[in-house]
Protein backbone atom coordinates (compact mmCIF):
# COMPACT_ATOMS: atom_id res chain seq x y z
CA UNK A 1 121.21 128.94 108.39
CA UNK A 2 118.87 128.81 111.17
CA UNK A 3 116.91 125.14 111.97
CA UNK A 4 113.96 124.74 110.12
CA UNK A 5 110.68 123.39 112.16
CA UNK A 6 108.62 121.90 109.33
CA UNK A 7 105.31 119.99 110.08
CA UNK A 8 105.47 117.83 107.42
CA UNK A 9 107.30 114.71 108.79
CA UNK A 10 110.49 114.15 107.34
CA UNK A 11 112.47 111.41 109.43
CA UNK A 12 115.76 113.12 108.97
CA UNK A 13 116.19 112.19 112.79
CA UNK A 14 117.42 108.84 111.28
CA UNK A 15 120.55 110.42 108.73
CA UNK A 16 122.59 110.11 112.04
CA UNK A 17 121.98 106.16 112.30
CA UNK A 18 122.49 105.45 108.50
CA UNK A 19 126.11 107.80 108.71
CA UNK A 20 126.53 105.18 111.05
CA UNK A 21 126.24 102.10 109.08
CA UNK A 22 129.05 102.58 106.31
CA UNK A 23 128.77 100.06 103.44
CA UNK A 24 126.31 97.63 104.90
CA UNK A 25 123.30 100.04 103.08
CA UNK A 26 125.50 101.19 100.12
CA UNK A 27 124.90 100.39 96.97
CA UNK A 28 126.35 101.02 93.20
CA UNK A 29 124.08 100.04 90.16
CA UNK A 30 126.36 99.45 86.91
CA UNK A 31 125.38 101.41 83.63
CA UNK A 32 123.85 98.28 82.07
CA UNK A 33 121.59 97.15 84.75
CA UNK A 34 118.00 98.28 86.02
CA UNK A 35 117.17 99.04 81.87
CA UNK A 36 114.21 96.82 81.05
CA UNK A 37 110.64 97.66 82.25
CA UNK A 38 109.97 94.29 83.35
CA UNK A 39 111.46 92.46 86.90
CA UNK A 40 109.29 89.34 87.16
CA UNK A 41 106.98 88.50 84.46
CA UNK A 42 105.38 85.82 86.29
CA UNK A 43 104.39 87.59 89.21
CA UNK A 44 101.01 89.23 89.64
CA UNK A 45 103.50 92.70 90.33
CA UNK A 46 105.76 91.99 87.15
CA UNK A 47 107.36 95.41 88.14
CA UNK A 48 108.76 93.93 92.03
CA UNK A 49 112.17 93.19 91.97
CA UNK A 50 112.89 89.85 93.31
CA UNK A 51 115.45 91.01 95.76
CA UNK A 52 112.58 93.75 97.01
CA UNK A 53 109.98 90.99 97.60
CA UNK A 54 112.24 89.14 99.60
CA UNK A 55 113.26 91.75 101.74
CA UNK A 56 110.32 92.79 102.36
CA UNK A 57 108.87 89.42 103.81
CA UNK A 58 111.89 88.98 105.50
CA UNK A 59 111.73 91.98 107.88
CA UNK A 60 108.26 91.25 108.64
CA UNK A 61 109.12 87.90 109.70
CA UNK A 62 111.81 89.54 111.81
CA UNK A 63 109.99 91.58 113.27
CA UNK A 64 106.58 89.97 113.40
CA UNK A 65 104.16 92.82 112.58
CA UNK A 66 102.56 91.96 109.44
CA UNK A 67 101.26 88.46 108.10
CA UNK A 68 103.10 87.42 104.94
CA UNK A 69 102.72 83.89 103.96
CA UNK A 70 100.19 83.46 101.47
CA UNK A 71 100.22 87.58 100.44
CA UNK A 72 100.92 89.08 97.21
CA UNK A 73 103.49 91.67 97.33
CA UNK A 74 102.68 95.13 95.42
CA UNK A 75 105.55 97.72 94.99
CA UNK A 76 104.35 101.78 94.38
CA UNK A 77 106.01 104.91 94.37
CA UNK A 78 105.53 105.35 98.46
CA UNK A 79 102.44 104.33 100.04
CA UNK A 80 100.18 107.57 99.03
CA UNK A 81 100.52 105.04 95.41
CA UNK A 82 99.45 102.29 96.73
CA UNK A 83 96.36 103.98 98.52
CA UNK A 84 95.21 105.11 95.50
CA UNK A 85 95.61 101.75 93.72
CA UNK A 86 93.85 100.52 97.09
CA UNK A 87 91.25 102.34 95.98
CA UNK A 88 91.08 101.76 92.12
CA UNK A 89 91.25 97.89 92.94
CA UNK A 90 88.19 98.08 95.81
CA UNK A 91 86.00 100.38 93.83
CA UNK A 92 82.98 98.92 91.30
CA UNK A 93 84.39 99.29 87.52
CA UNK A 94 83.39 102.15 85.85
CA UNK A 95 80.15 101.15 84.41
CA UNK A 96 78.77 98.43 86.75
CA UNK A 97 75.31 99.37 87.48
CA UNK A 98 73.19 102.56 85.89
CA UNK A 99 73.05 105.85 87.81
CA UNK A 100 75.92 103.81 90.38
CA UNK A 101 77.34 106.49 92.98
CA UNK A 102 81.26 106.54 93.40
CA UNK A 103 82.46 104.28 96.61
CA UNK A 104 82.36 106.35 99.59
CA UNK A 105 85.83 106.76 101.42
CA UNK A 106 85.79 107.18 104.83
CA UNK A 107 88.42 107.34 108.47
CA UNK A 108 88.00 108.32 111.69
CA UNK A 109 88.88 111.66 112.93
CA UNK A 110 91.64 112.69 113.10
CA UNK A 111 92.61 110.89 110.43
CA UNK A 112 96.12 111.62 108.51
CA UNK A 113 95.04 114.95 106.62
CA UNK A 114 96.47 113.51 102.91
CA UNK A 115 93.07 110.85 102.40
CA UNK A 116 90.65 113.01 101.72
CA UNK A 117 92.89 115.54 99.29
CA UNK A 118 94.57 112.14 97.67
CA UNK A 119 91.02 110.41 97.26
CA UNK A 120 89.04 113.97 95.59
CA UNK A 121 92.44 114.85 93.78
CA UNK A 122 91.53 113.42 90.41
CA UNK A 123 87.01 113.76 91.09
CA UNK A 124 87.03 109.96 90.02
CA UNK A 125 83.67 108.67 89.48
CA UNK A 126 84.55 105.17 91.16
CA UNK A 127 85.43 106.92 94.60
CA UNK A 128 84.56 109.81 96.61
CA UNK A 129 85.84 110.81 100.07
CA UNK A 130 82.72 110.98 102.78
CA UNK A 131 84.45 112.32 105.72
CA UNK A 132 84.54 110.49 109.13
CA UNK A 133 83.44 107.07 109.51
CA UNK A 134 82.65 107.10 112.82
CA UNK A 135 79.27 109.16 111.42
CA UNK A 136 79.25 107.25 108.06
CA UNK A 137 76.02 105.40 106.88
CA UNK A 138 75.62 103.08 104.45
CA UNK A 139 76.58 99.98 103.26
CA UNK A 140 79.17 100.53 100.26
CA UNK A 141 82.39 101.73 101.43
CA UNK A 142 86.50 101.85 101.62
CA UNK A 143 87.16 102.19 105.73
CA UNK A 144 91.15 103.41 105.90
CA UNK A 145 92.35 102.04 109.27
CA UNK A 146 95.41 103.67 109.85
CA UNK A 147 96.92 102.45 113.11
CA UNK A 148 98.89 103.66 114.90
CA UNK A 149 97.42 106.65 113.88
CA UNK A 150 98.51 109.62 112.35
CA UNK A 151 98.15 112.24 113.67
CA UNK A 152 97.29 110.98 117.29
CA UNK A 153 99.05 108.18 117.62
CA UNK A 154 96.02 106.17 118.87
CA UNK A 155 96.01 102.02 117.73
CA UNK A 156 92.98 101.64 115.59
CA UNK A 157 90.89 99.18 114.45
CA UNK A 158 87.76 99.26 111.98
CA UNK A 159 84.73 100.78 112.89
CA UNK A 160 82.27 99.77 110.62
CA UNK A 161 80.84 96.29 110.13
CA UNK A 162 82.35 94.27 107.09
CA UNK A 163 78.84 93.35 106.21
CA UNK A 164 77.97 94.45 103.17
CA UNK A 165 80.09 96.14 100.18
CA UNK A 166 82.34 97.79 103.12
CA UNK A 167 85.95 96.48 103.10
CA UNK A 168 88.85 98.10 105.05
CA UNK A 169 92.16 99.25 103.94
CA UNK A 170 94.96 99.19 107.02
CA UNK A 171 97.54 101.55 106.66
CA UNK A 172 100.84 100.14 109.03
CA UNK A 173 103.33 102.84 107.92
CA UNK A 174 104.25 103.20 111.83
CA UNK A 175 103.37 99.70 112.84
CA UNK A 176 107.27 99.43 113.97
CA UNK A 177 109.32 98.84 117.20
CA UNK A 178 110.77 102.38 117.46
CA UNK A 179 107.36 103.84 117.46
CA UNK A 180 105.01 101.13 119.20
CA UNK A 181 105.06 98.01 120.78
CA UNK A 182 104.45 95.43 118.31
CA UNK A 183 101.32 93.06 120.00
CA UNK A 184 100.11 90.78 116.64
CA UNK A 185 101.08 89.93 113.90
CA UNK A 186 98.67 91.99 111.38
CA UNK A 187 96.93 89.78 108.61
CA UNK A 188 94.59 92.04 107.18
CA UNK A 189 92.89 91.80 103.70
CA UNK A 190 95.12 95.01 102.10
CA UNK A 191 98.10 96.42 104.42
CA UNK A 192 100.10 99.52 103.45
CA UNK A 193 103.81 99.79 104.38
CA UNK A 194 106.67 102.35 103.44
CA UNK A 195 110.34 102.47 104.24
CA UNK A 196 109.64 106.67 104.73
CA UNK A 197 108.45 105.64 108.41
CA UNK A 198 110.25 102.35 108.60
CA UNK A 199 113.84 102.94 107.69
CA UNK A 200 113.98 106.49 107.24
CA UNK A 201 114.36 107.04 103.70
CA UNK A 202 111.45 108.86 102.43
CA UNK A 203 113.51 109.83 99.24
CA UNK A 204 113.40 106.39 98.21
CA UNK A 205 110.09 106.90 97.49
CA UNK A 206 109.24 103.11 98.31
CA UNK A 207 106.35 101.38 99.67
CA UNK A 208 104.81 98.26 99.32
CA UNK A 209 101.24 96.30 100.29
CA UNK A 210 100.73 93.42 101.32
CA UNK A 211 97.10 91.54 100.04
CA UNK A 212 95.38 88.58 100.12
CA UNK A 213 93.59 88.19 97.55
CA UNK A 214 95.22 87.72 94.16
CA UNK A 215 92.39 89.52 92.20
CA UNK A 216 92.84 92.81 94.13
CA UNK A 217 96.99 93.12 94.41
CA UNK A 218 96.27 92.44 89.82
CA UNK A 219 94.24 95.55 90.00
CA UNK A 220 96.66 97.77 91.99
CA UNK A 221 99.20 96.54 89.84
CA UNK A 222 97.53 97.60 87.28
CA UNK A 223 96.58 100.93 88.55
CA UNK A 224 100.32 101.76 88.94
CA UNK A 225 101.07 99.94 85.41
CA UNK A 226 98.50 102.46 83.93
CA UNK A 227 100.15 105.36 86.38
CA UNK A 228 103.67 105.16 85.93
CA UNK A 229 104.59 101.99 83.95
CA UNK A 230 105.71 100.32 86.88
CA UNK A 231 108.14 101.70 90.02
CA UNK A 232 111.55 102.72 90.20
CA UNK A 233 113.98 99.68 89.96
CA UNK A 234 116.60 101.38 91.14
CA UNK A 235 115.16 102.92 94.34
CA UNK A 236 113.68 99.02 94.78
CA UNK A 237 117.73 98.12 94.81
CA UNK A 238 118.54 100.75 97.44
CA UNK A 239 115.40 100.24 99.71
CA UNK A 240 115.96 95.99 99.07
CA UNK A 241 119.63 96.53 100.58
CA UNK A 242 118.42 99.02 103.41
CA UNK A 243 116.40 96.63 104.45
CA UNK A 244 118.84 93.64 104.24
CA UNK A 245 121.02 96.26 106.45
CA UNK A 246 118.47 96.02 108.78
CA UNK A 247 117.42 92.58 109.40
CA UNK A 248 121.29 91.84 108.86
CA UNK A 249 121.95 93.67 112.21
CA UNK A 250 119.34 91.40 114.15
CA UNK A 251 120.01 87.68 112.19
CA UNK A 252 123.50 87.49 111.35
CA UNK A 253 126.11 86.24 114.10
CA UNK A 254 126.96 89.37 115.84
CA UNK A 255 130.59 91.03 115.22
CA UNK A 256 132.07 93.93 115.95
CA UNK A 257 129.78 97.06 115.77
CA UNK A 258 126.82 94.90 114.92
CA UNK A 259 124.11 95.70 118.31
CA UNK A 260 124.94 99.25 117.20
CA UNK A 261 123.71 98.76 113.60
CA UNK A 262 120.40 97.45 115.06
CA UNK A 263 117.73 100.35 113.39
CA UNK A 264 114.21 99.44 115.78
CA UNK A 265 116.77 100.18 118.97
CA UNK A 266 118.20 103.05 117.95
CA UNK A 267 114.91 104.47 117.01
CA UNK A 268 113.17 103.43 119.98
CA UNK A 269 116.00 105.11 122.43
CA UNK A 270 115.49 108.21 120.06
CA UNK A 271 111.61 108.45 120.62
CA UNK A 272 112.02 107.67 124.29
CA UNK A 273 114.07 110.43 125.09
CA UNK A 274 112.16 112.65 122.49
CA UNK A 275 109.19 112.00 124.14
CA UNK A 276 110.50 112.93 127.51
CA UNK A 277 111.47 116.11 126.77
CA UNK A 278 108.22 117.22 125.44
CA UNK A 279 106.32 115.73 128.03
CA UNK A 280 108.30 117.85 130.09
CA UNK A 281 108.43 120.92 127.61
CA UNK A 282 104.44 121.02 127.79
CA UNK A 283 104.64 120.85 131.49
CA UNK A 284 106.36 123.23 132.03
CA UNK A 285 104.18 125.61 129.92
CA UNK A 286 101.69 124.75 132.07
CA UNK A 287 99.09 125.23 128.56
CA UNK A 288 99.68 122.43 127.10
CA UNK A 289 98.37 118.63 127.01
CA UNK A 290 99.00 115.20 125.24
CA UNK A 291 97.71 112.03 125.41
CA UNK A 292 98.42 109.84 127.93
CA UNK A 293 101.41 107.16 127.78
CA UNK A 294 100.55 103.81 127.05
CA UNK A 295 102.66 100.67 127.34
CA UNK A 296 101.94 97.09 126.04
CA UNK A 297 104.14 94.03 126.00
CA UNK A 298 106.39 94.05 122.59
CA UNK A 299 106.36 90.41 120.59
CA UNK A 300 109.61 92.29 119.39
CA UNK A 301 111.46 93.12 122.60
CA UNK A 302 109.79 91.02 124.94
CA UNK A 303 109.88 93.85 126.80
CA UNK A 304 107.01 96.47 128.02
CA UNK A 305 107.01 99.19 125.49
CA UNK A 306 105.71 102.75 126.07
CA UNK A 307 104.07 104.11 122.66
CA UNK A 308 105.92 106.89 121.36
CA UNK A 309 104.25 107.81 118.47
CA UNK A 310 106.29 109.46 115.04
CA UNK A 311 103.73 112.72 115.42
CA UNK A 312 102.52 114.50 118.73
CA UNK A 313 98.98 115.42 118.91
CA UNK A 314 99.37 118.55 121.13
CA UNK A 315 96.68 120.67 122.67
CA UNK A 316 96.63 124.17 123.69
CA UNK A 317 95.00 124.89 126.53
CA UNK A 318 94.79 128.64 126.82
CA UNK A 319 91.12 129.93 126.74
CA UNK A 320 91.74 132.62 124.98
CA UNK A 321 93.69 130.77 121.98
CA UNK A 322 91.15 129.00 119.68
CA UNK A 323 93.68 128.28 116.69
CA UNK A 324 96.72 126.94 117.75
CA UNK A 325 98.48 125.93 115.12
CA UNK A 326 98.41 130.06 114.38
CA UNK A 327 98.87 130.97 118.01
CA UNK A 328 102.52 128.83 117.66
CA UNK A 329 103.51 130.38 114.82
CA UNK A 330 103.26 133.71 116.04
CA UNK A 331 105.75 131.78 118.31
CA UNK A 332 108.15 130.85 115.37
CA UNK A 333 107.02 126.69 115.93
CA UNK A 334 105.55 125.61 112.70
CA UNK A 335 102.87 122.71 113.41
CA UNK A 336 99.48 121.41 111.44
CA UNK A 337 96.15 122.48 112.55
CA UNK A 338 94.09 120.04 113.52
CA UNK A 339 91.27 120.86 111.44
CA UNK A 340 93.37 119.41 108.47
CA UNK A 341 92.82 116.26 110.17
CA UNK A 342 88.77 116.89 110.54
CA UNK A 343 89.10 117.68 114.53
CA UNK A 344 89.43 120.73 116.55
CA UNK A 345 91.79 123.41 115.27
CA UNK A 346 92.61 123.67 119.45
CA UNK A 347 94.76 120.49 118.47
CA UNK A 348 98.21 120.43 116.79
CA UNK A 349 100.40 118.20 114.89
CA UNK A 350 103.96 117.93 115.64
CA UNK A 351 106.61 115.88 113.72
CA UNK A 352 108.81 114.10 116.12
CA UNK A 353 111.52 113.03 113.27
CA UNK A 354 113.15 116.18 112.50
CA UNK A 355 117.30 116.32 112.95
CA UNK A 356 118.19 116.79 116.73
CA UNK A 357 118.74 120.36 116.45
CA UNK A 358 115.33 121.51 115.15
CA UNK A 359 113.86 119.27 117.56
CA UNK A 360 115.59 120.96 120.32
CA UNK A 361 115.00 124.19 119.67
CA UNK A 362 111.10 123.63 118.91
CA UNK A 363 111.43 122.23 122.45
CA UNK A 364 112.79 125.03 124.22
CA UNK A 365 110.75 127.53 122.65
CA UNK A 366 107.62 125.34 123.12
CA UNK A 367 108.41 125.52 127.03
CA UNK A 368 109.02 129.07 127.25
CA UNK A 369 105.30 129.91 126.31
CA UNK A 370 102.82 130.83 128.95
């Protein structure tokens, strides 16, 4: 069966790491266990397995990217869940003022290609997506600050001012060592996470938020109560011990095969050299461009770090080629036009996760084009 280039993201690049790991991410749930709906009646998420939360705050701490002392921890179904809780939580109730327009929704372009299809999906009348926010005006809004970026990589902040009704939701799906060097500690007012970007496992279908204010994680809670009764206990036991695996590999006395266990160093040697070939694939076309490398100081490492983002916003130079994304698949590379993303369909998306051998060939064929 020949490789398959899909655009759509999939980290299988990291199946080879967990093959790797043996029992330290296995796990076996008996017959009797996982059967109630509740995990934690006392917590505002009543649906978070302990073992989950934990986790979770403990790999932050490790790796010092996100803020979570003092934070409520929400579980969904991946973190396209939570963004839509996000946004049932921030909104005005239905019903809070006569004649009230939805909440406007807003990113700057690119932005990842999913908010504005996720936000208009169900034509709620508490929220409405209003495109870029680097043209938005007004004074009620939901800014999504999605940094590093998808598609482009780029580390983003908010653009609008928090006067007002605005308030910003920061989605840190790549906010990790294998991707980007890791320069604060994030402590944001709503931060969205997933173990699809972090670990790998996108089947899992895990991701959790992080929020301040006790109020707001009730009402996504609430949202995904009202969604899907809850999340998955069972792929919050998998994800809980994948992430044990993880930190594991970094705190525990080292033995054996240990260093070679460590996840963030495996998949920052994998985006290194990924990188590198591209960069030298697109040379070597001699009609292609991407963004310049950029390097910071990692809190992580504490070492420079070159950001090696998990997509590659690729250009096509050619005068006479106006749609790229169509102009490569004539070429047999599958990418994602940039307008998807609300910028110029000259511009590309290209998943840098796929299994080594899809990778490669999209790499050769990518430098064979004139």
């Amino acid at each position: 069966m020949p490789a398959r280039l899909f655009p759509s993201g999939d980290p299988t690049m990291f199946e080879e790491f967990w093959r790797g790991t043996g029992a330290a991410a296995e796990i076996v749930i008996p017959g009797w266990q996982t059967m109630s709906y509740f995990s934690d009646v006392g917590n505002v998420c009543w649906f978070l397995e302990p073992g989950l939360d934990q986790e979770v705050r403990r790999v932050h701490r490790l790796v010092g990217n996100a803020a979570v002392d003092g934070y409520h921890v929400v579980v969904g179904t991946g973190s396209t869940q939570l963004f839509m809780a996000a946004l049932y939580a921030l909104s005005p109730p239905a019903g809070a003022g006569a004649g009230a327009a939805p909440m406007s929704v807003v990113s700057t372009a690119p932005y990842y290609s999913s908010y504005p299809a996720v936000t208009d999906f169900l034509r709620s009348g508490l929220f409405r997506w209003a495109g870029d926010a680097s043209s938005f005006r007004g004074d009620t809004y939901i800014e999504l600050v999605c940094s590093p970026n998808n598609p482009d990589g780029a580390i983003r902040e908010a653009v609008l001012s928090s006067a007002g009704s605005g308030v910003a939701v920061h989605d840190l799906a790549y906010y990790w060592p294998q991707y980007t060097a890791i320069t604060k500690r994030a402590d944001h007012d709503v931060m969205l996470f997933t173990v699809s970007k972090s670990t790998g496992h996108a089947g899992t279908r895990i991701g959790w938020a992080l929020v301040k204010d006790r109020d707001v994680a009730r009402k996504m809670a609430k949202f995904i109560e009202l969604n899907t009764i809850g999340v998955s206990k069972d792929s919050q036991l998998r994800a809980a011990k994948v992430l044990r695996a993880v930190s594991d590999a970094y705190e525990l006395p080292e033995a054996g095969d240990a260093r070679r266990r460590r996840l963030f160093d495996y998949g920052r040697r994998k985006m290194v050299e990924r990188w590198r070939m591209l960069r030298g694939a697109a040379a070597a076309s001699g009609i292609f461009s991407l963004s310049e490398e950029t390097s910071a100081l990692c809190n992580f490492t504490k070492e420079m770090a070159v950001t090696n983002p998990a997509f590659a916003w690729l250009r096509c130079d050619r005068e006479d080629v106006e749609d790229c994304a169509g102009f490569l698949r004539a070429h047999r590379i599958l990418t994602r036009s940039g307008d998807q993303f609300g910028a110029d369909p000259r511009y590309v998306r290209v998943s840098m996760l796929d299994r080594d051998d899809a990778y490669d060939i999209f790499v050769k064929r990518l430098s064979s084009l004139r």
